[in-house]
C-alpha atoms as a PDB file:
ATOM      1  CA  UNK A   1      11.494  -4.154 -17.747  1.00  0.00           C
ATOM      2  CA  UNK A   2      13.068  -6.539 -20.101  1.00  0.00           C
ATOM      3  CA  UNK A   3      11.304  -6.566 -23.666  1.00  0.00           C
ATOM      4  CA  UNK A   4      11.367  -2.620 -23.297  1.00  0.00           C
ATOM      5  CA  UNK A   5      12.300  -1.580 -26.889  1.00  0.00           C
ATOM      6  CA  UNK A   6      15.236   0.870 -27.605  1.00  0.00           C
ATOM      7  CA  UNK A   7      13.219   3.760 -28.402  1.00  0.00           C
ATOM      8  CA  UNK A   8      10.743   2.736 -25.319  1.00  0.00           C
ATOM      9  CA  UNK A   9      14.398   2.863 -23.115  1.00  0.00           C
ATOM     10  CA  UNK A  10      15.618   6.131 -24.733  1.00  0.00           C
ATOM     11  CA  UNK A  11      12.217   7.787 -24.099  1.00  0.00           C
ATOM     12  CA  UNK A  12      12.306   6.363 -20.050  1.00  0.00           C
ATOM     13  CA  UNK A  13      16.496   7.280 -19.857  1.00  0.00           C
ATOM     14  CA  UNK A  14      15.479  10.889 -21.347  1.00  0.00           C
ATOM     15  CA  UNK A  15      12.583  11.877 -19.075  1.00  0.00           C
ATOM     16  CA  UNK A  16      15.193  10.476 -16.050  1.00  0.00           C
ATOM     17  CA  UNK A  17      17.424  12.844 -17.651  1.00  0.00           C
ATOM     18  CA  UNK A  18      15.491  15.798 -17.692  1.00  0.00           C
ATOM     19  CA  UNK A  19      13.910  15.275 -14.658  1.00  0.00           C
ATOM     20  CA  UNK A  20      10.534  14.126 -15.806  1.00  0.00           C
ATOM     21  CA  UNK A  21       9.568  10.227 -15.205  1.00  0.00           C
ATOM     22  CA  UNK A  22       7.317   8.499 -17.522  1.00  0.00           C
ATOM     23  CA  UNK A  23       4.404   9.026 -14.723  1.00  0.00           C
ATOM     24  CA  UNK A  24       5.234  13.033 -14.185  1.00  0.00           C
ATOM     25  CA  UNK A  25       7.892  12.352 -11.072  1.00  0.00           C
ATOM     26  CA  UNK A  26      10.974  14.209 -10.953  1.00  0.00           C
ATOM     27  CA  UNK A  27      13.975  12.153  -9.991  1.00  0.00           C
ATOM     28  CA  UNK A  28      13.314  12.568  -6.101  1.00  0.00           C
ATOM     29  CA  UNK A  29      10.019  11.616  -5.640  1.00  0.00           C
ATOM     30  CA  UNK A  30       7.681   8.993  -4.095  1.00  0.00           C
ATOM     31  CA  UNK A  31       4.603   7.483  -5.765  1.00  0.00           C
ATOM     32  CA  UNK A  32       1.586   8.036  -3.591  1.00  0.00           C
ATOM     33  CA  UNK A  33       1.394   5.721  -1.050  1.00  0.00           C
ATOM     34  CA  UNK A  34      -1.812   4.375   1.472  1.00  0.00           C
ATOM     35  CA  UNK A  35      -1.545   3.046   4.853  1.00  0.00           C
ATOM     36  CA  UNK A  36      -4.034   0.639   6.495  1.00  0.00           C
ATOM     37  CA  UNK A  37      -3.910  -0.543  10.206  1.00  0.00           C
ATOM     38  CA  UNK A  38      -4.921  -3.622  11.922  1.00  0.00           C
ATOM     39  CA  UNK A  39      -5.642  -5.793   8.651  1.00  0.00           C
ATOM     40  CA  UNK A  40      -4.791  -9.018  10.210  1.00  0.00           C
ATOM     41  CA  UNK A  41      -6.669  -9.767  13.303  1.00  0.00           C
ATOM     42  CA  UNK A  42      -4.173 -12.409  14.587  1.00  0.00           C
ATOM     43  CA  UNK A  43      -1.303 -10.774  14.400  1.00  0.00           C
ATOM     44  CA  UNK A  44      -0.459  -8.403  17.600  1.00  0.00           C
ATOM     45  CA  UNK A  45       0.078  -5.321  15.055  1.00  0.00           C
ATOM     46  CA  UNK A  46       0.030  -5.450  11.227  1.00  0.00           C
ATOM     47  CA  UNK A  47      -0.589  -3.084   8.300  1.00  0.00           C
ATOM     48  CA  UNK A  48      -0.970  -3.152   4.396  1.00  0.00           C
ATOM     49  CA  UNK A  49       0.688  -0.597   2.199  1.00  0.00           C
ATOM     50  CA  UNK A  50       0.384   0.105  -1.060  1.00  0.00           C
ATOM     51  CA  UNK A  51       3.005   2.487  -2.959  1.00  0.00           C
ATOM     52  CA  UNK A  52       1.891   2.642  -6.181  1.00  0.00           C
ATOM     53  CA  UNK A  53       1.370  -0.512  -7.505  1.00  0.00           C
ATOM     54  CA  UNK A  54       3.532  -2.129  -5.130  1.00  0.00           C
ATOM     55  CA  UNK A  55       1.512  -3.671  -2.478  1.00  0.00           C
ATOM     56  CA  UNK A  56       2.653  -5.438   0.591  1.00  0.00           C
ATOM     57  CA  UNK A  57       1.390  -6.296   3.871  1.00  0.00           C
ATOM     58  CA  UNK A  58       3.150  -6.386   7.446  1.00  0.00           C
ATOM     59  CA  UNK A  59       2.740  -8.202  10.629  1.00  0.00           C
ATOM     60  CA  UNK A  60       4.287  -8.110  13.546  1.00  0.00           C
ATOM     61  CA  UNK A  61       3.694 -11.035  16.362  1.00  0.00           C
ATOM     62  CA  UNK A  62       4.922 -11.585  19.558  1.00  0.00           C
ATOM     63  CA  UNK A  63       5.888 -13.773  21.372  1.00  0.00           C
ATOM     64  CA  UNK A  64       7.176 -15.068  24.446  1.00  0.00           C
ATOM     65  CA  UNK A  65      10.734 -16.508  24.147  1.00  0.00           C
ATOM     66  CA  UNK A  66      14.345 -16.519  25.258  1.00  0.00           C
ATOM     67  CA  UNK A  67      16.884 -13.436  25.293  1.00  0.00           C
ATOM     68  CA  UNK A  68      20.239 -13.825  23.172  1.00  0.00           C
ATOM     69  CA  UNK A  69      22.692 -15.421  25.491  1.00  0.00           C
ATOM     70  CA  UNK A  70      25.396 -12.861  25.610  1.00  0.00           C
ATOM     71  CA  UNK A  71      22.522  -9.843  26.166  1.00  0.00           C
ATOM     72  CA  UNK A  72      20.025 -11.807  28.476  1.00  0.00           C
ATOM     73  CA  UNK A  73      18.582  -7.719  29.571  1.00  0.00           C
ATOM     74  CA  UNK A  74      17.124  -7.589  26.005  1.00  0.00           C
ATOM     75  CA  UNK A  75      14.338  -8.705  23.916  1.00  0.00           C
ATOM     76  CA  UNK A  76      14.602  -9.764  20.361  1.00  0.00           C
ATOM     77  CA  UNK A  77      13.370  -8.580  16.686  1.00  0.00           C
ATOM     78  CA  UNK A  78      13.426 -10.779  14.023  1.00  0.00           C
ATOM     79  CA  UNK A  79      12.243  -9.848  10.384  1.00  0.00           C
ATOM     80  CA  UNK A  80      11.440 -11.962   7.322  1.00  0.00           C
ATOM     81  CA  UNK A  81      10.477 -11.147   4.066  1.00  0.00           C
ATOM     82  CA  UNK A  82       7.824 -13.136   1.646  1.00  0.00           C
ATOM     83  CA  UNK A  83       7.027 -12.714  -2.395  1.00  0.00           C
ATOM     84  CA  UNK A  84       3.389 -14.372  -3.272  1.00  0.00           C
ATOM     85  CA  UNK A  85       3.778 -16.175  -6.518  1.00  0.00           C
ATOM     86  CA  UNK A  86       0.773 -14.225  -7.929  1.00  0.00           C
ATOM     87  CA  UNK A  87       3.171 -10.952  -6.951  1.00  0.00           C
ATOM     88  CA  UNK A  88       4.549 -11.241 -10.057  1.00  0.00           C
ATOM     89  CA  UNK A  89       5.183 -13.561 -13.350  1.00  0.00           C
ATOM     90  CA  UNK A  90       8.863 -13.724 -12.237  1.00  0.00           C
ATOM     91  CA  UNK A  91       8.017 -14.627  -9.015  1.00  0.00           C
ATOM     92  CA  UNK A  92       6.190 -17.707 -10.033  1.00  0.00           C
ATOM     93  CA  UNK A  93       7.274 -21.182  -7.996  1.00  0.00           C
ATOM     94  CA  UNK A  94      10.549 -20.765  -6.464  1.00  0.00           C
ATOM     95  CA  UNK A  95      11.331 -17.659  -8.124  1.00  0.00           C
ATOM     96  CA  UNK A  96      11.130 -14.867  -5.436  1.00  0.00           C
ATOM     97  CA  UNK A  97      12.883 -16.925  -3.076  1.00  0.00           C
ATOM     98  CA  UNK A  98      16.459 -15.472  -3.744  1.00  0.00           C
ATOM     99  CA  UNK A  99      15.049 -11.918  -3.567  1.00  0.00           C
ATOM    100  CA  UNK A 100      13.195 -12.855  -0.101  1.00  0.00           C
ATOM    101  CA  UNK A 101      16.363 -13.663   1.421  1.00  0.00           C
ATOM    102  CA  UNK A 102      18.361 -10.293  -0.421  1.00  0.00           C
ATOM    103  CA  UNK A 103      15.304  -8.426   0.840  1.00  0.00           C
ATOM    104  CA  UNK A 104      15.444  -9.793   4.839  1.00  0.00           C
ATOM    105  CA  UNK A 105      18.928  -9.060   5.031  1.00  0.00           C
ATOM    106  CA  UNK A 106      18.648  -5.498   4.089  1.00  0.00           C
ATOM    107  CA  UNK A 107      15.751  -5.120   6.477  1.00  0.00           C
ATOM    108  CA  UNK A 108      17.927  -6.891   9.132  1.00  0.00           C
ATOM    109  CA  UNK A 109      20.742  -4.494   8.497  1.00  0.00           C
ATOM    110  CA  UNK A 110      18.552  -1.303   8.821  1.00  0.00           C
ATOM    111  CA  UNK A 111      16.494  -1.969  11.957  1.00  0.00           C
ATOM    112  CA  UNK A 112      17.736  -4.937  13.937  1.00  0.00           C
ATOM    113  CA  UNK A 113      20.899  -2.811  15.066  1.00  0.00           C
ATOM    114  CA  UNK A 114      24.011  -4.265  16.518  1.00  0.00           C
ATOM    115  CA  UNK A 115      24.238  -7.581  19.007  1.00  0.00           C
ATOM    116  CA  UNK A 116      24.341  -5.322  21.759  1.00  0.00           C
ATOM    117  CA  UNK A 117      21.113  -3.768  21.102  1.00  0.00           C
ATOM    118  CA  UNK A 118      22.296  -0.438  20.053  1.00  0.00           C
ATOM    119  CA  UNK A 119      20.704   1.053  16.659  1.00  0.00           C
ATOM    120  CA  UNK A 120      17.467  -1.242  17.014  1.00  0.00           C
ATOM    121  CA  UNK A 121      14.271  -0.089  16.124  1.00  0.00           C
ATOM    122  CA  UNK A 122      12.705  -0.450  18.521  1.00  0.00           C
ATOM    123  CA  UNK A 123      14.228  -0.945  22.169  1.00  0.00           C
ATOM    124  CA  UNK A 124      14.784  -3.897  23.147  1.00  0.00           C
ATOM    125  CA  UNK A 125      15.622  -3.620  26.728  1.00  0.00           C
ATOM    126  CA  UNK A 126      11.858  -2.927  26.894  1.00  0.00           C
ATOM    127  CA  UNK A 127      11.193  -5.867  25.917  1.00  0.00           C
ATOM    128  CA  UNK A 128      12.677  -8.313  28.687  1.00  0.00           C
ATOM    129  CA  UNK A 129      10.302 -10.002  30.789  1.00  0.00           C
ATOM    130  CA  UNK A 130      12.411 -12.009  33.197  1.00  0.00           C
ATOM    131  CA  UNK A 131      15.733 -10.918  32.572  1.00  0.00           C
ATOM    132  CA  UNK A 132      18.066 -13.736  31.563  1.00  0.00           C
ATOM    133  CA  UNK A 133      14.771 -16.023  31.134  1.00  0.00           C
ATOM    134  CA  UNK A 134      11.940 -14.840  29.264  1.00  0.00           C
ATOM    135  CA  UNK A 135      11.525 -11.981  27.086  1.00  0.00           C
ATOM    136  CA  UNK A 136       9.122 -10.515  24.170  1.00  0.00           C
ATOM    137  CA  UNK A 137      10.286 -11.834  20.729  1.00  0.00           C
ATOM    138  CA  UNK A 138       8.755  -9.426  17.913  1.00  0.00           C
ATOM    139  CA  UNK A 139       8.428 -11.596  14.702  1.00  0.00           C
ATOM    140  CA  UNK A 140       8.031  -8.292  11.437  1.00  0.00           C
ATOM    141  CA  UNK A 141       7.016 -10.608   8.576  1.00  0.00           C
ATOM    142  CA  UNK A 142       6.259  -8.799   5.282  1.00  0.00           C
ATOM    143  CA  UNK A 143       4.331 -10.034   2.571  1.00  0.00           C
ATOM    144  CA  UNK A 144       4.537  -9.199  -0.707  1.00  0.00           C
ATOM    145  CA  UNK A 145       1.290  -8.908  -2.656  1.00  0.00           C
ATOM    146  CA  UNK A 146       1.949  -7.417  -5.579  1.00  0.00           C
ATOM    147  CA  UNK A 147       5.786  -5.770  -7.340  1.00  0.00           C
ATOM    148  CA  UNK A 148       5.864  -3.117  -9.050  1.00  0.00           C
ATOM    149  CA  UNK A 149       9.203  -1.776  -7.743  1.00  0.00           C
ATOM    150  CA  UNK A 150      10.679  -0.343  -4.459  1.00  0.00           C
ATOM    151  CA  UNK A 151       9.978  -3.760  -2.654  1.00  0.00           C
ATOM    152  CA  UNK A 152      12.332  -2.877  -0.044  1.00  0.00           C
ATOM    153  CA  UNK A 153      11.052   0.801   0.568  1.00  0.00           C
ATOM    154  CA  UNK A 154       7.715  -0.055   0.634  1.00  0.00           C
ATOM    155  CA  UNK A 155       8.327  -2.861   3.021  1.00  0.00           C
ATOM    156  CA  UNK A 156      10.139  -1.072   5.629  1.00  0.00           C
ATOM    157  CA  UNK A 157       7.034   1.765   5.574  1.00  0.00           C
ATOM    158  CA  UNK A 158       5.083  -1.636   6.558  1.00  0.00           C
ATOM    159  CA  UNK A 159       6.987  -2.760   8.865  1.00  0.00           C
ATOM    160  CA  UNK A 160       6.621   1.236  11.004  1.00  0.00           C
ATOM    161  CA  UNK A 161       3.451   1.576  10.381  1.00  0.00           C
ATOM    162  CA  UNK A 162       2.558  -2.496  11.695  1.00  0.00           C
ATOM    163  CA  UNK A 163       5.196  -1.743  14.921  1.00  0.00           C
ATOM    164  CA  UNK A 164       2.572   1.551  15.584  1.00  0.00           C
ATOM    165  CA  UNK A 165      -0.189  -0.575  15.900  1.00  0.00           C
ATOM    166  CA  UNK A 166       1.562  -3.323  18.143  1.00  0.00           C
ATOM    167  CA  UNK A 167       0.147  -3.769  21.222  1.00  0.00           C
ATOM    168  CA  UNK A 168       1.866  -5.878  23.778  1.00  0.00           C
ATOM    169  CA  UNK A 169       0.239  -8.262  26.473  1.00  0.00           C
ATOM    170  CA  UNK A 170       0.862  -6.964  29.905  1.00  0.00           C
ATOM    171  CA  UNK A 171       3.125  -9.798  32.120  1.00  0.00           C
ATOM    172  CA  UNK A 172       2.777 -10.508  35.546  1.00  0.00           C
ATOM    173  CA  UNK A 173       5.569 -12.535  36.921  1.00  0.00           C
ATOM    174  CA  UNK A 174       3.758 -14.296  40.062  1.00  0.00           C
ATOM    175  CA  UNK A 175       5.683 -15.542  42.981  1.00  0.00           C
ATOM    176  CA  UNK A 176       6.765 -19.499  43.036  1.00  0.00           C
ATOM    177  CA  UNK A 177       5.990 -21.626  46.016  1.00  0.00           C
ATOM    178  CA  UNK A 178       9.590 -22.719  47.839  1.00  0.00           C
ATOM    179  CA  UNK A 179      12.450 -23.228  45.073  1.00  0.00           C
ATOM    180  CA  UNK A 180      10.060 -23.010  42.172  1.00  0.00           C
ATOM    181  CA  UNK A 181      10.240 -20.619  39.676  1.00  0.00           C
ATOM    182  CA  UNK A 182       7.467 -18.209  39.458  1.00  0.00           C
ATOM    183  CA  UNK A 183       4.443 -18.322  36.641  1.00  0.00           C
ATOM    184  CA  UNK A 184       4.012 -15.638  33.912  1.00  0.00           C
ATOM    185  CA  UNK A 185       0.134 -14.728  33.732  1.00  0.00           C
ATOM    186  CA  UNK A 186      -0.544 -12.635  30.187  1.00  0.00           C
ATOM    187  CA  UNK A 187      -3.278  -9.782  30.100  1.00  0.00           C
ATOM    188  CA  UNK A 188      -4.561  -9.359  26.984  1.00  0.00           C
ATOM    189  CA  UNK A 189      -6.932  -6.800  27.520  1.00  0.00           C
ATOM    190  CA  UNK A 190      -6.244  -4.333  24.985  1.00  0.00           C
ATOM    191  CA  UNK A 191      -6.560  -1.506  27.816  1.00  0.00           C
ATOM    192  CA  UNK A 192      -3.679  -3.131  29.377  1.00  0.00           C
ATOM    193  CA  UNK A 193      -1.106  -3.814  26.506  1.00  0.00           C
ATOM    194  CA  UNK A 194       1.239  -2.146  26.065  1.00  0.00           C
ATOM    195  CA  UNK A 195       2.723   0.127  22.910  1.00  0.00           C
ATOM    196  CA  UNK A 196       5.909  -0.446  20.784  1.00  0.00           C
ATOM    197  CA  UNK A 197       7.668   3.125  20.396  1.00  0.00           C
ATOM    198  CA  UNK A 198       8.175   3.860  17.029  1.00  0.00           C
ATOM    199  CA  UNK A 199      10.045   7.082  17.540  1.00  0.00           C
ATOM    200  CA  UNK A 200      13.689   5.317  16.242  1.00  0.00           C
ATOM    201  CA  UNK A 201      12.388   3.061  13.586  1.00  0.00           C
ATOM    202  CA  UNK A 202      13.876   4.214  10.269  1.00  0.00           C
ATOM    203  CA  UNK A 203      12.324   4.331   6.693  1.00  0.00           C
ATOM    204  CA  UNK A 204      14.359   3.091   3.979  1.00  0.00           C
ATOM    205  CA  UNK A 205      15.183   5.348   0.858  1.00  0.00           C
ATOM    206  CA  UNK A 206      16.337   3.260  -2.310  1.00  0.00           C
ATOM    207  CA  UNK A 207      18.198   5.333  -4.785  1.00  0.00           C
ATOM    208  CA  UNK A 208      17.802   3.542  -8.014  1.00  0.00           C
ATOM    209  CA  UNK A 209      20.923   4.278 -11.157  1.00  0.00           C
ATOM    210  CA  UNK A 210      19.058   4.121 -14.535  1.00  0.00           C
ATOM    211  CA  UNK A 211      21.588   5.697 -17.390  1.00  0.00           C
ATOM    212  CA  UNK A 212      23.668   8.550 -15.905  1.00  0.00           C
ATOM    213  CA  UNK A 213      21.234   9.063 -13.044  1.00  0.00           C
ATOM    214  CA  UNK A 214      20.122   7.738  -9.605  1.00  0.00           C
ATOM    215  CA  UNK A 215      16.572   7.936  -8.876  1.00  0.00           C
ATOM    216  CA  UNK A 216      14.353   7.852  -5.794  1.00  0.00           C
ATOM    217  CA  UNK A 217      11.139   4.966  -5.830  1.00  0.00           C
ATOM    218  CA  UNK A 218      11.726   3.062  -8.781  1.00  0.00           C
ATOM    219  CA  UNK A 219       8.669   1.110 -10.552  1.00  0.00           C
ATOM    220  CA  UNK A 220       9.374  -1.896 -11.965  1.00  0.00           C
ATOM    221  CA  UNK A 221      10.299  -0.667 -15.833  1.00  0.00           C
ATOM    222  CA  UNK A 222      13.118   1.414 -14.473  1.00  0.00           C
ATOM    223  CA  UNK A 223      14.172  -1.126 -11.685  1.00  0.00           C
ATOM    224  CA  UNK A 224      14.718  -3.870 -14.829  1.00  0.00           C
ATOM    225  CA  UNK A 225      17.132  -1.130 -16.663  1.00  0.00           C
ATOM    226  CA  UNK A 226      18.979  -0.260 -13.198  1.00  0.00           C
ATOM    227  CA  UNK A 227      23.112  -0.889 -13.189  1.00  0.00           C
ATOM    228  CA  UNK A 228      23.147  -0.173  -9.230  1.00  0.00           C
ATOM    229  CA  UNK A 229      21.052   1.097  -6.285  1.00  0.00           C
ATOM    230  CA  UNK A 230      21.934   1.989  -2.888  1.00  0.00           C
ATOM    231  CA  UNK A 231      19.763   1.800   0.103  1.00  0.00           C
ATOM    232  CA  UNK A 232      20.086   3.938   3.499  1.00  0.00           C
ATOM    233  CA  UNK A 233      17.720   3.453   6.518  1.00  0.00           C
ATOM    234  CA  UNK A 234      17.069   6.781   7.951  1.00  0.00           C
ATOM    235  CA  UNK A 235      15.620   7.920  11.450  1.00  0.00           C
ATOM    236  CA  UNK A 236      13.802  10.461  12.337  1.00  0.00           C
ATOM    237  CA  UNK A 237      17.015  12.482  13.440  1.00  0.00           C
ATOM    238  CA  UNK A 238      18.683  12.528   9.769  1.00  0.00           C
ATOM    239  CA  UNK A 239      20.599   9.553  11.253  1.00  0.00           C
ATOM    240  CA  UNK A 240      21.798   6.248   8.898  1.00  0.00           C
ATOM    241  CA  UNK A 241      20.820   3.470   9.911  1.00  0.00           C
ATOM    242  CA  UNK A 242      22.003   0.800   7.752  1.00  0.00           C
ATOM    243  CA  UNK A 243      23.331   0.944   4.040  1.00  0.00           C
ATOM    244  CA  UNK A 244      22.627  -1.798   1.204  1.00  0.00           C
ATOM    245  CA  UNK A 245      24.188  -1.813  -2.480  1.00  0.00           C
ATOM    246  CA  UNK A 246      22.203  -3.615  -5.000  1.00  0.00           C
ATOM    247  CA  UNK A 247      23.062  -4.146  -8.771  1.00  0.00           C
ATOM    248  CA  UNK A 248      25.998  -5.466 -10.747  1.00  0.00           C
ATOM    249  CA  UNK A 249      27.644  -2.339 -11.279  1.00  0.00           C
ATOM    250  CA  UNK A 250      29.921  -0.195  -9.026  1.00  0.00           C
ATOM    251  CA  UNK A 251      29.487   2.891  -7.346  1.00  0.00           C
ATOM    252  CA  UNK A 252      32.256   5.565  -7.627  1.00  0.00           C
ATOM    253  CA  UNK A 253      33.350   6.225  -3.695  1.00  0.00           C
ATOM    254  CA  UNK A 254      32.897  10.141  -4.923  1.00  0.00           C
ATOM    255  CA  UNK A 255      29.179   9.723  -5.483  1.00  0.00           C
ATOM    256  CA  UNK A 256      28.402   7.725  -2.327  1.00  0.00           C
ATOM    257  CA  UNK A 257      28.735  11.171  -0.051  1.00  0.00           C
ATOM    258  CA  UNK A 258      26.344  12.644  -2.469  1.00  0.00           C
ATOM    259  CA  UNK A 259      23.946   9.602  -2.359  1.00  0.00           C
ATOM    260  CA  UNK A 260      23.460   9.806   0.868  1.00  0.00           C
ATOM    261  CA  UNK A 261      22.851  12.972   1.095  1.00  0.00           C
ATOM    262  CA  UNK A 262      20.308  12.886  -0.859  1.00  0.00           C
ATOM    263  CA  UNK A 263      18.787   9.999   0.701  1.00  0.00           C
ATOM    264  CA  UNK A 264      18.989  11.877   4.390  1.00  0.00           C
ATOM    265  CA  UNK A 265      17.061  14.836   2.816  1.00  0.00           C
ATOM    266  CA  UNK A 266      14.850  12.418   1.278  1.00  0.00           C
ATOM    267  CA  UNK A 267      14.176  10.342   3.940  1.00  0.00           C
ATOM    268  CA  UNK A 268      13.393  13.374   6.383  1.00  0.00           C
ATOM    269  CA  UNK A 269      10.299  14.030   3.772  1.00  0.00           C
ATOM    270  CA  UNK A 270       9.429  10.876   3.508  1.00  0.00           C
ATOM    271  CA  UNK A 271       9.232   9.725   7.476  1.00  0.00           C
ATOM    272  CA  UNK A 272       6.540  13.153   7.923  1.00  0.00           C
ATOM    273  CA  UNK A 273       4.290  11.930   5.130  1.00  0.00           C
ATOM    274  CA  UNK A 274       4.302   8.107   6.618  1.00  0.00           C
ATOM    275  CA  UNK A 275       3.772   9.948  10.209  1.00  0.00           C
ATOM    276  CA  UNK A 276       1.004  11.705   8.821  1.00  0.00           C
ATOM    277  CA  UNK A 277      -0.877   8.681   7.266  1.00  0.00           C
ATOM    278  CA  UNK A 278       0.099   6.456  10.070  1.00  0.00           C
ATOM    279  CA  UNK A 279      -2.234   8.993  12.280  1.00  0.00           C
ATOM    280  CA  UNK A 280      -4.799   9.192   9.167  1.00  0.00           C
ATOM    281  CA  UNK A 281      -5.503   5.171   9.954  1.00  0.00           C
ATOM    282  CA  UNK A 282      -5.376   6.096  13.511  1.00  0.00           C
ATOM    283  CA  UNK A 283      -7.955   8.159  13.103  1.00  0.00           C
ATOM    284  CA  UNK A 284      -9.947   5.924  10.789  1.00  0.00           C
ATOM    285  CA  UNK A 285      -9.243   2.917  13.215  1.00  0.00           C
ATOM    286  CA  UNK A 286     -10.933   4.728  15.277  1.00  0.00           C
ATOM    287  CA  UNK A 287     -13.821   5.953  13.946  1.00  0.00           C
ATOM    288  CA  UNK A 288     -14.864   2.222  12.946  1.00  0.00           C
ATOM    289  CA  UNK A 289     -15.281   1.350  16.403  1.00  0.00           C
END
């Protein structure tokens, strides 16, 4: 972080270098990381996670709108990102606002997929309701509680974990009388919704440069001493998903094939831990009612 001393940055660039981070991590690992489900009771799926010290909360709510124009068989998903003032001294009054925006892009470019619909998140086909008309709009919002690095990461772990506990009024498009157009009557009975399939929604691995090395997670310390990072979105299926450079400095074209690499094999670990605890809540969800 800035004010780090020179001996304080040699002993963080050293342990980077020999594989050891200042909190025991090799150069490839995640901090631990907690999922909770259903935190927001007006949202139609949300979820708080906390990696590390890094703490954000997702929520996903839908709503009834209109398909894109050019693609009126498909639903839409729009994502947003938000950084509390109290997230962080830097973040104070307008600060986090240029961040929120860098942030929403990158989530855009990972799950939102191409105009057509294809490379979504989630599908969106699914989502039509009267095609050409009315369809389900899925609003991700993330909010970000507290920054300790990994923003992005963290955030896109919300954002699968919030989708998996979506749950979708059931429509019923009842006939009009003569030349009007039919009614839309919404169940809400939770029996009847309907689930968002999170079986194509990608996780996000951020590989972080700090000195002659790229690291996986980065806190904040080693995120205020980075010269570059690269982000891939990665299914379940080793597939990318969407690619974002951060940082000032360049990336040699020779290390990107590596990079990603090493975010695939990454990412592949990553997904069956945030599987895992996405059931864990599940199961706790569960229990508590």
């Amino acid at each position: 972080m800035p004010g780090l001393s020179a001996a304080e940055l040699s002993f963080l660039e050293g342990g980077i270098a020999q594989d050891l981070r200042n909190d025991g991590r090799g150069r490839e690992d995640f901090r631990s990381f907690s999922i909770q489900l259903d935190v927001i009771s007006q949202a139609s799926g949300s979820a708080r996670v906390r990696l590390g010290a890094t703490d954000i909360l997702a929520s996903i709510k839908a709503e009834l709108g209109s398909p894109p124009a050019e693609f009126p068989h498909l639903g839409r998903l729009e994502l947003a990102v938000e950084i509390s003032p109290t997230a962080g001294p830097e973040f104070e009054g307008r600060g986090g606002e240029e961040l929120s925006a860098e942030l929403g892009k990158a989530l855009e470019r990972s799950f939102a997929g191409g105009a057509n619909g294809t490379g979504a998140a989630v599908d969106l086909a699914a989502l039509s309701v009267v095609e050409g008309k009315t369809c389900w709009v899925l609003y991700a919002d993330v909010l970000v509680l507290n920054a300790d690095g990994n923003i992005l990461d963290a955030s896109a772990i919300g954002i699968k974990a919030a989708l998996s506990n979506t749950r979708i009024p059931k429509v019923e498009v009842l006939a009009g009388e003569g030349d009007e157009e039919g009614e839309l009557e919404l169940n809400d009975d939770p029996d009847e919704c309907a689930r968002v399939s999170t079986a194509a929604v990608p996780l996000i691995v951020t590989l972080t440069k700090v000195g002659r090395h790229y690291i996986a997670d980065a806190t904040g310390d080693e995120e205020a001493q980075m010269s570059s990072a690269l982000s891939v979105a990665v299914n379940e299926k080793g597939q990318l998903c969407g690619v974002t450079k951060r940082g000032s400095a360049g990336i040699d074209p020779s290390v990107i094939s590596d990079m990603l690499s090493v975010a695939r094999r990454i990412g592949k670990r990553l997904l069956a831990k945030v599987d895992a605890e996405i059931s864990l809540a599940e199961s706790r969800l569960e229990s508590e009612t």
